[in-house]
Protein backbone atom coordinates (compact mmCIF):
# COMPACT_ATOMS: atom_id res chain seq x y z
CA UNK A 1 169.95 64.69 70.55
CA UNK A 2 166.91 65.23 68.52
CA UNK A 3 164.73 67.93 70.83
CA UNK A 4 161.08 68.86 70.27
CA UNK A 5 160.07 72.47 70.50
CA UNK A 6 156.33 73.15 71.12
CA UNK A 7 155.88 76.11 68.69
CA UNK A 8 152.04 76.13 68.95
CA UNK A 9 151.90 79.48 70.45
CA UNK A 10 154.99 81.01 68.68
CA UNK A 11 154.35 84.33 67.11
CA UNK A 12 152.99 88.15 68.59
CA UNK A 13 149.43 87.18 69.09
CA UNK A 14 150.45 85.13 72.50
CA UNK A 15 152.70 88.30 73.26
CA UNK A 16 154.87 87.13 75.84
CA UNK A 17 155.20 82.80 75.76
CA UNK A 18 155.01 83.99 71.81
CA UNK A 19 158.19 85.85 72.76
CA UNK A 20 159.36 83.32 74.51
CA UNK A 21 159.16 80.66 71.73
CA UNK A 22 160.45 82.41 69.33
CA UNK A 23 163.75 84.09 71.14
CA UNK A 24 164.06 80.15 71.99
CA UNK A 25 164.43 79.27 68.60
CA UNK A 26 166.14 82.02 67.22
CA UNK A 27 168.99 81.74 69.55
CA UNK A 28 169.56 77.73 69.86
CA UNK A 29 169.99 78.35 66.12
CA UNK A 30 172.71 80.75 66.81
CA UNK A 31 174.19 79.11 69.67
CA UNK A 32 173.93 75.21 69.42
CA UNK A 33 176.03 73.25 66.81
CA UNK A 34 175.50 69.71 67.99
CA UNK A 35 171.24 68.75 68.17
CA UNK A 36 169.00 68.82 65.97
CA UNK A 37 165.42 70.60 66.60
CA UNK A 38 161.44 69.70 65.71
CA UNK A 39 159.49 72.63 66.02
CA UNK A 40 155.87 71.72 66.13
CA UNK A 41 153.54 74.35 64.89
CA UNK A 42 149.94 75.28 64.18
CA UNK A 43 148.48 75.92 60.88
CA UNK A 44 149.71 80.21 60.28
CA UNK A 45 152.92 80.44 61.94
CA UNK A 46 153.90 77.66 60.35
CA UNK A 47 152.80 78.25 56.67
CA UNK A 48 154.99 81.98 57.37
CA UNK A 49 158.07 80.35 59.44
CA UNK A 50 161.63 79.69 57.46
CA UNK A 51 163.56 77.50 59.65
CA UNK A 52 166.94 79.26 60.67
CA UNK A 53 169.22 76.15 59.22
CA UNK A 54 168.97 72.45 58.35
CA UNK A 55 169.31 71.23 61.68
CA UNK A 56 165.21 72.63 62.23
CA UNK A 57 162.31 71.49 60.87
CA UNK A 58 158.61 71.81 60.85
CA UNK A 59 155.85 70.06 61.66
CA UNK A 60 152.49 71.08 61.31
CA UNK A 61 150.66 70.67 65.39
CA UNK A 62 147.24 72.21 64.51
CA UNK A 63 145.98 71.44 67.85
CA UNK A 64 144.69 74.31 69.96
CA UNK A 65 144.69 74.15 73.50
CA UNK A 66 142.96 72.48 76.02
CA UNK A 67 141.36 69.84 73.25
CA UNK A 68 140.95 66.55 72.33
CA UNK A 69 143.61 66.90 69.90
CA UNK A 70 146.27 68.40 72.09
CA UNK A 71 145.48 65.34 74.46
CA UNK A 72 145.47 62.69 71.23
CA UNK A 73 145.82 64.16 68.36
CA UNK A 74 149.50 66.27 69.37
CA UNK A 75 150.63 63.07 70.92
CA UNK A 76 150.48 60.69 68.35
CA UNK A 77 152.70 63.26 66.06
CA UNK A 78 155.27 63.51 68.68
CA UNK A 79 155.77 59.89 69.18
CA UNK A 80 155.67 59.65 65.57
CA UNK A 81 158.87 62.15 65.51
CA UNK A 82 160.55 59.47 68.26
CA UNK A 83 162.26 62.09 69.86
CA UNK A 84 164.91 61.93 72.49
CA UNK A 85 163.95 65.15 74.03
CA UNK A 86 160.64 67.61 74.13
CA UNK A 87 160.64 70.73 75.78
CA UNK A 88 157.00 72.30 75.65
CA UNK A 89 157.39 75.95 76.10
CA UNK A 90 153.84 76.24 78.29
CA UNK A 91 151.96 73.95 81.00
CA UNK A 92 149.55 72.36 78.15
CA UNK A 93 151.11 69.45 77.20
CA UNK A 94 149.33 65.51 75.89
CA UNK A 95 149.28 63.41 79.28
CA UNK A 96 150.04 60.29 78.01
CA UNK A 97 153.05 61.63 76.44
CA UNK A 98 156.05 59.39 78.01
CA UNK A 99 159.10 60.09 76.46
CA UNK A 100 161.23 62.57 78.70
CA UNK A 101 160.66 66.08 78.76
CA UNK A 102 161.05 69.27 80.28
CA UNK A 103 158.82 72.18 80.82
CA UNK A 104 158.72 75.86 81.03
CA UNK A 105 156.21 77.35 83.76
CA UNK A 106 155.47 80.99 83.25
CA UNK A 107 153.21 81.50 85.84
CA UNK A 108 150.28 79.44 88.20
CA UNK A 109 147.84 82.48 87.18
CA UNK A 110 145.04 79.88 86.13
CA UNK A 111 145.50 78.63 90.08
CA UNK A 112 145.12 82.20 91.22
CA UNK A 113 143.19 83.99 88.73
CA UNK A 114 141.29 81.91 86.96
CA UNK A 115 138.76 84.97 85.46
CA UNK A 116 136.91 84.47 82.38
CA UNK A 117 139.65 82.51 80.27
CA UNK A 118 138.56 79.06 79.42
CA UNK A 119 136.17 78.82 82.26
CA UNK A 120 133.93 76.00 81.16
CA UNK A 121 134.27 73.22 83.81
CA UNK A 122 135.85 71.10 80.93
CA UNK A 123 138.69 73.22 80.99
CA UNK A 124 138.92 74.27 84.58
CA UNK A 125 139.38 70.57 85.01
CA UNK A 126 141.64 69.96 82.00
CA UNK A 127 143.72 72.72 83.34
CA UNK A 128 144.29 71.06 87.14
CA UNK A 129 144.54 67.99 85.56
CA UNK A 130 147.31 69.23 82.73
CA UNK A 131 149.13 71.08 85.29
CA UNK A 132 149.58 68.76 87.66
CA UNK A 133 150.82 65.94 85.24
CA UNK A 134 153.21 67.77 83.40
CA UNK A 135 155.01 69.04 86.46
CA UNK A 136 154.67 65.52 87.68
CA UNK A 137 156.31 63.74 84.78
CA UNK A 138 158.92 66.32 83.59
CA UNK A 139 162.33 65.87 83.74
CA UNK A 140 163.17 69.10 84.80
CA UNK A 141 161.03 72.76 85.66
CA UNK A 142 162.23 75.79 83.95
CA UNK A 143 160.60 78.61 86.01
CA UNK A 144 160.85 81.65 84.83
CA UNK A 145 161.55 83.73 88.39
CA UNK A 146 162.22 82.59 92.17
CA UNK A 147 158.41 83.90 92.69
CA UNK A 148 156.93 80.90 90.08
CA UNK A 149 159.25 78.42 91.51
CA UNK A 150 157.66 79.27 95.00
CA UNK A 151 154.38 79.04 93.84
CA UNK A 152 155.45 75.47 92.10
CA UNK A 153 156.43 74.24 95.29
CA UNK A 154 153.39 75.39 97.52
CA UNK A 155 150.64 74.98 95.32
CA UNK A 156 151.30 72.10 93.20
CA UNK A 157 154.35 70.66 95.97
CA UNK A 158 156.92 70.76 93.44
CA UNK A 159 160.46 69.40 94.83
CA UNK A 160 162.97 71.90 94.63
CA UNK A 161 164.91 70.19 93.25
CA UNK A 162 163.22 70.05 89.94
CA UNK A 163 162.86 73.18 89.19
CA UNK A 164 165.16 75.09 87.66
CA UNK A 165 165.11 79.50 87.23
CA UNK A 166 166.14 80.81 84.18
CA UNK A 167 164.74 84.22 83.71
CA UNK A 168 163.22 85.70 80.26
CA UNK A 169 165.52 88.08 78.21
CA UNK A 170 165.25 91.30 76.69
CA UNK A 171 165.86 91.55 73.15
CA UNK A 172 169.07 94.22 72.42
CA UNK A 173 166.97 96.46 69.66
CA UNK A 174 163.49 95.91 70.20
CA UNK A 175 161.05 93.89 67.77
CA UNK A 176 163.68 94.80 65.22
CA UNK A 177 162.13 97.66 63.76
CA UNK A 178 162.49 101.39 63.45
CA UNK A 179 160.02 103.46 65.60
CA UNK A 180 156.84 105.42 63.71
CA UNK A 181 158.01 109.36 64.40
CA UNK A 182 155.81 110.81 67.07
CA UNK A 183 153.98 113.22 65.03
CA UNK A 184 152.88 110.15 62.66
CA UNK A 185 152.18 108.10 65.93
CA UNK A 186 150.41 110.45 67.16
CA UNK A 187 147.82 110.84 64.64
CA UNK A 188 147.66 107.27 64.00
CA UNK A 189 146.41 106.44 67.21
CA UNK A 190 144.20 109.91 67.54
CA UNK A 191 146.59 111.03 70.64
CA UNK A 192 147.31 114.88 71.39
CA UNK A 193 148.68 114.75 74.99
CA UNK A 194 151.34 113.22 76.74
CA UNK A 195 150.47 109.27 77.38
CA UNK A 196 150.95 106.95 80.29
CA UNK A 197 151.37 103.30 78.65
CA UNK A 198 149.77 100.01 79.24
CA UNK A 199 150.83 96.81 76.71
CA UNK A 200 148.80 93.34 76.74
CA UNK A 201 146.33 91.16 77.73
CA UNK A 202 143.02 92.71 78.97
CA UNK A 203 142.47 90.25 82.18
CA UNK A 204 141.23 90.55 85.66
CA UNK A 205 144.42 89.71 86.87
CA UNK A 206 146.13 92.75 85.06
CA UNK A 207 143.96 94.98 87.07
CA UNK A 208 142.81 97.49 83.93
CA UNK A 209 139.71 98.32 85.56
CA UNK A 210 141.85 99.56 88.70
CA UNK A 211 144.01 101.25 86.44
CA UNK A 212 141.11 103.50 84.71
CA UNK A 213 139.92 104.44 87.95
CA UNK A 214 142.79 105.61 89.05
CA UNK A 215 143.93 107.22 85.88
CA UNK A 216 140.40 109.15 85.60
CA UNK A 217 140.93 110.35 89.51
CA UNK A 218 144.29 111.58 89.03
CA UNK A 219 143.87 113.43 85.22
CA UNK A 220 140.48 115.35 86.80
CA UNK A 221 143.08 116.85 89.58
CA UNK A 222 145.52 117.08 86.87
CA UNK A 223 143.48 119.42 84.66
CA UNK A 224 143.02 116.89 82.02
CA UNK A 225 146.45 117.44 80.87
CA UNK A 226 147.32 113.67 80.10
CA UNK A 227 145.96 110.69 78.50
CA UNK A 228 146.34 106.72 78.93
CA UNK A 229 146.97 104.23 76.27
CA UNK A 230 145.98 100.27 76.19
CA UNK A 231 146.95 97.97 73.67
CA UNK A 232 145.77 94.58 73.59
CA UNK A 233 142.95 92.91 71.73
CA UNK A 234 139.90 93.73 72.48
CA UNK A 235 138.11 90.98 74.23
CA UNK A 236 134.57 91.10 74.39
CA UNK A 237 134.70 88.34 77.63
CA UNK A 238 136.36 91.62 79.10
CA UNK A 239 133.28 94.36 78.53
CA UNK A 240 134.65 95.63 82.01
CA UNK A 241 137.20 97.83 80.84
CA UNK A 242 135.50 99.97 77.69
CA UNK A 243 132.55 99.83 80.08
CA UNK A 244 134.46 101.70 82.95
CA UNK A 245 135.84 103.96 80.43
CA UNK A 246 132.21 104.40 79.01
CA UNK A 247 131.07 104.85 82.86
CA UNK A 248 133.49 107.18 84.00
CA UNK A 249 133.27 109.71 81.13
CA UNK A 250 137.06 109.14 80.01
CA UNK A 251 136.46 107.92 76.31
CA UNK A 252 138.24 111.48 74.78
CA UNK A 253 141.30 110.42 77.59
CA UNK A 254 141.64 106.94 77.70
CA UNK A 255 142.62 105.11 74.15
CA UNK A 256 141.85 101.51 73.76
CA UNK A 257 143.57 101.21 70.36
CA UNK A 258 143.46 97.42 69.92
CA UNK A 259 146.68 94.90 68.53
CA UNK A 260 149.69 97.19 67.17
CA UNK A 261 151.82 96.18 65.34
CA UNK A 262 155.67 95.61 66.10
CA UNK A 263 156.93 99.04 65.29
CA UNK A 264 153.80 100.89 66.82
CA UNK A 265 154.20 99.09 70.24
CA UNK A 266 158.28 100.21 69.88
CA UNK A 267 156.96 103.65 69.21
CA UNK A 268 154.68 103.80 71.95
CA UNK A 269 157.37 102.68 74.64
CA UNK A 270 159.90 105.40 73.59
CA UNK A 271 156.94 108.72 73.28
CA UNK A 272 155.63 107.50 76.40
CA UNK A 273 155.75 109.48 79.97
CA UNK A 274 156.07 105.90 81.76
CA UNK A 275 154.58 102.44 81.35
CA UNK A 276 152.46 102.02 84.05
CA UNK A 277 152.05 97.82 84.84
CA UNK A 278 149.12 97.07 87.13
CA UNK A 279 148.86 93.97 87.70
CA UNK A 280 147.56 91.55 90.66
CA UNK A 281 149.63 88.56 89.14
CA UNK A 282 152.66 88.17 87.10
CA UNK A 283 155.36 84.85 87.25
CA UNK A 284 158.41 87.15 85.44
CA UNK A 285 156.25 90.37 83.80
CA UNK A 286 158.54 91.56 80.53
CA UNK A 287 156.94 94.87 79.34
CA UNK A 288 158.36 96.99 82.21
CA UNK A 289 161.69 95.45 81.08
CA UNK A 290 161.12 96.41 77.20
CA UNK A 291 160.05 99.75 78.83
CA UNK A 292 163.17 100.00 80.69
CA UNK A 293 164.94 99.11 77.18
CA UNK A 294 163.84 101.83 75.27
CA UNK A 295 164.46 104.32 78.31
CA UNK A 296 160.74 104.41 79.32
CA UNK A 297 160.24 105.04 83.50
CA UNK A 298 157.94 102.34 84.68
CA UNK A 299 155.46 102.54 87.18
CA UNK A 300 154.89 99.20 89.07
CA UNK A 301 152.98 97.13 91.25
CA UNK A 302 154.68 96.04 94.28
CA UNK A 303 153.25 92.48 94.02
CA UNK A 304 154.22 89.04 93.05
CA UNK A 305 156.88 88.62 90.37
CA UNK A 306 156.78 92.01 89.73
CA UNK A 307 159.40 93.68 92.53
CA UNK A 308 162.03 90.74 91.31
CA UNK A 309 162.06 91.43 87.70
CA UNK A 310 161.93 95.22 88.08
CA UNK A 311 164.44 95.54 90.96
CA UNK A 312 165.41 97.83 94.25
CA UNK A 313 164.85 101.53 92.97
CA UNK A 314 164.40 101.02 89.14
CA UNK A 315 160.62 101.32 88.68
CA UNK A 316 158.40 103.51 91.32
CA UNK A 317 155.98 101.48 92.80
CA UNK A 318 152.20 100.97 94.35
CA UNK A 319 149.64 98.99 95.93
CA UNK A 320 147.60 97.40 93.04
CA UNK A 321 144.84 97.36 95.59
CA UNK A 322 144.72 100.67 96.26
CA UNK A 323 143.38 103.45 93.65
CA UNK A 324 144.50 106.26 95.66
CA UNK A 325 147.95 104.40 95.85
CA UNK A 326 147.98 104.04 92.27
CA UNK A 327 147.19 107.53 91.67
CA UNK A 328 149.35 108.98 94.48
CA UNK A 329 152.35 107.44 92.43
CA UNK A 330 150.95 109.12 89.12
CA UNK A 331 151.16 112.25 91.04
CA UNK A 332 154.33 112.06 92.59
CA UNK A 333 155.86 110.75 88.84
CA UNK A 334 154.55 114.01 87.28
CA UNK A 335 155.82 116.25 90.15
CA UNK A 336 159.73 114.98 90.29
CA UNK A 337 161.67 115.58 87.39
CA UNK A 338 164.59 114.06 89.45
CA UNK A 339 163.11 110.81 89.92
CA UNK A 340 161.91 110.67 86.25
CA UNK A 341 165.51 110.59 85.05
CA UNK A 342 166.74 108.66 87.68
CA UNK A 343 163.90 105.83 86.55
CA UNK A 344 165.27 105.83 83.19
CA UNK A 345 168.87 105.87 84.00
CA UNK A 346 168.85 103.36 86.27
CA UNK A 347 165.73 101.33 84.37
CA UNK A 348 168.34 101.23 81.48
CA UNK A 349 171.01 99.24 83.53
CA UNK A 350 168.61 97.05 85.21
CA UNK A 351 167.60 95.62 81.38
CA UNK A 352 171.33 94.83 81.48
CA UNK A 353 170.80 91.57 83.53
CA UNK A 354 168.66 90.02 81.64
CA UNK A 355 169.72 88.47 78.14
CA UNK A 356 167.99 85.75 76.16
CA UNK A 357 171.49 84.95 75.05
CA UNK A 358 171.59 84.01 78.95
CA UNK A 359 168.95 82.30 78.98
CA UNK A 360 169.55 79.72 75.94
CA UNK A 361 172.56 79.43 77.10
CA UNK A 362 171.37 77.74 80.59
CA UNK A 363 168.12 76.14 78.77
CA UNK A 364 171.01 74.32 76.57
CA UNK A 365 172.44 72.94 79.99
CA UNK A 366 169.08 71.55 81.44
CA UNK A 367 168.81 69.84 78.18
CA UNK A 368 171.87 68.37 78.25
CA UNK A 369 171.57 67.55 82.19
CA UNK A 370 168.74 65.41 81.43
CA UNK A 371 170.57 63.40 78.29
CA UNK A 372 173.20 63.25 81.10
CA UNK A 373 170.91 61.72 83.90
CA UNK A 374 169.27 59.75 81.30
């Protein structure tokens, strides 16, 4: 078969569907002999991107999301590529597209959480609209956990059926890089205490504001003995979280140190005390798993996605809706050396289950499933 990939968001700036796209890609190259793939790109990835053999190739998709030019624009290049197969790698997808397809569904958190992203009525409506027809007309549903196919089914009334869970993977050495020694870290980032650990997005669903509060409670009763660390990109639709840090007084504690780069974020994970993941809303949540990889304890909410990815007894967990819950759980973490190790002992064999070797390797069977049902 000749299979479309949509690339558009491929790369670290869309951390994890970024991930996603390009673990995709890199392993169908390594594990499928027989089709032959169209990635379909915007304008940097895919000046930088070397296809991984002569059965890929390019095509520039300069579209963003949510436009005129996904809707027309994207469309008219995939029909041009006459493809027997396109498997777009996140809900946005042209809806007059009608070749078969299937589609990956991270998570319904624009149903749930709609916050600040995108939130002119254009796109609120482009979004409902999107969503519903590309679950409609796909083929097949990859969902990345049991929790997102649930939502599918209830909120949009997905048939069962359709969708089909393959879970994200882990990648065996992290970002492929060697980690920044902690002394170098350290004064790259202006630390000098040991760090709890947030990585990504700053949005109200990941709860960051709830997380400061917390943190600031629990280091005051702590002697000011710790600090906390949040990546991400600063996002001035988000003024809520250096504002609470301004607010509570915690800007010599609390480090908002922007994008890292691929070797910092690996460095941060392994000098870390824990990786502490707040969040109201995830559909799979893969940082506590990278965590896990580099034998990082995590500390977890107890909500949504989050308790099936992480496991029974791997990650410690809390109410994301309670900041004395939250900051209970800091406590108790800091008090029991015991359960610190056993975190990272058994956070290390939890990683074990998931593989994105696994998961190409069932993506490759939908694909074929649908040549097969035609």
């Amino acid at each position: 078969m000749k299979i479309g990939i949509d690339a558009r968001m491929h790369g670290a700036s869309f951390t994890g569907i970024g991930r996603y796209t390009s673990e995709l890609i890199e392993h169908l190259a390594k594990q499928d002999t027989q089709h032959e793939y169209v990635l379909f790109m915007r304008k940097e990835p895919f000046e930088s991107f070397k296809c991984p053999s002569d059965r890929f190739k390019k095509v520039l998709a300069d579209f963003p999301h949510y436009s005129f030019g996904e809707q027309f624009g994207f469309n008219k290049v995939l029909k041009k590529e006459n493809l027997d197969l396109m498997h777009f790698t996140h809900f946005n997808a042209p809806i007059f597209y009608n070749r078969p397809f299937v589609v990956t569904i991270h998570d319904l958190t624009l149903s749930f959480f709609p916050g600040k992203k995108m939130n002119h009525i254009f796109h609120r409506i482009a979004y409902h609209v999107v969503i519903r027809s590309v679950t409609s007309k796909a083929k097949k549903i990859i969902a990345v956990s049991n929790h997102t196919k649930k939502d599918l089914m209830e909120t949009l009334k997905v048939p069962e059926e359709k969708i089909i869970v393959i879970y994200n993977g882990v990648s065996a050495k992290f970002g492929g890089v060697e980690p920044m020694p902690r002394q170098e870290l350290f004064k790259a980032l202006g630390l000098s205490r040991p760090y709890f650990l947030y990585t990504g997005v700053w949005r109200d669903h990941k709860n960051l504001v709830g997380l400061i509060r917390a943190f600031a409670k629990f280091n005051e009763e702590t002697g000011r003995q710790y600090e906390l660390v949040l990546t991400g990109p600063h996002n001035p639709s988000y003024h809520e979280v250096p504002d609470t840090v301004k607010k509570l007084g915690v800007e010599k504690s609390v480090h908002l140190v922007g994008l890292v780069s691929e070797q910092n974020i690996y460095s941060l994970y392994l000098n870390a005390l824990a990786y502490v993941f707040p969040s109201f809303y995830e559909g799979f949540g893969l940082p506590p798993l990278e965590a896990m990889q580099c034998g990082t304890p995590t500390i977890v909410s107890n909500v949504s996605a989050i308790p099936e990815i992480c496991g029974d007894g791997n990650s410690l967990y809390f109410d994301p809706y309670n900041i004395d819950d939250i900051k209970a759980k800091l406590h108790e973490f800091i008090k029991d050396a015991t359960l610190r190790q056993r975190l990272v002992e058994r956070g290390k064999e939890r990683v074990k289950f998931f593989s994105w070797d696994k998961m190409v390797t069932k993506v490759l069977e939908v694909y074929n499933s649908v040549a097969t049902d035609g």
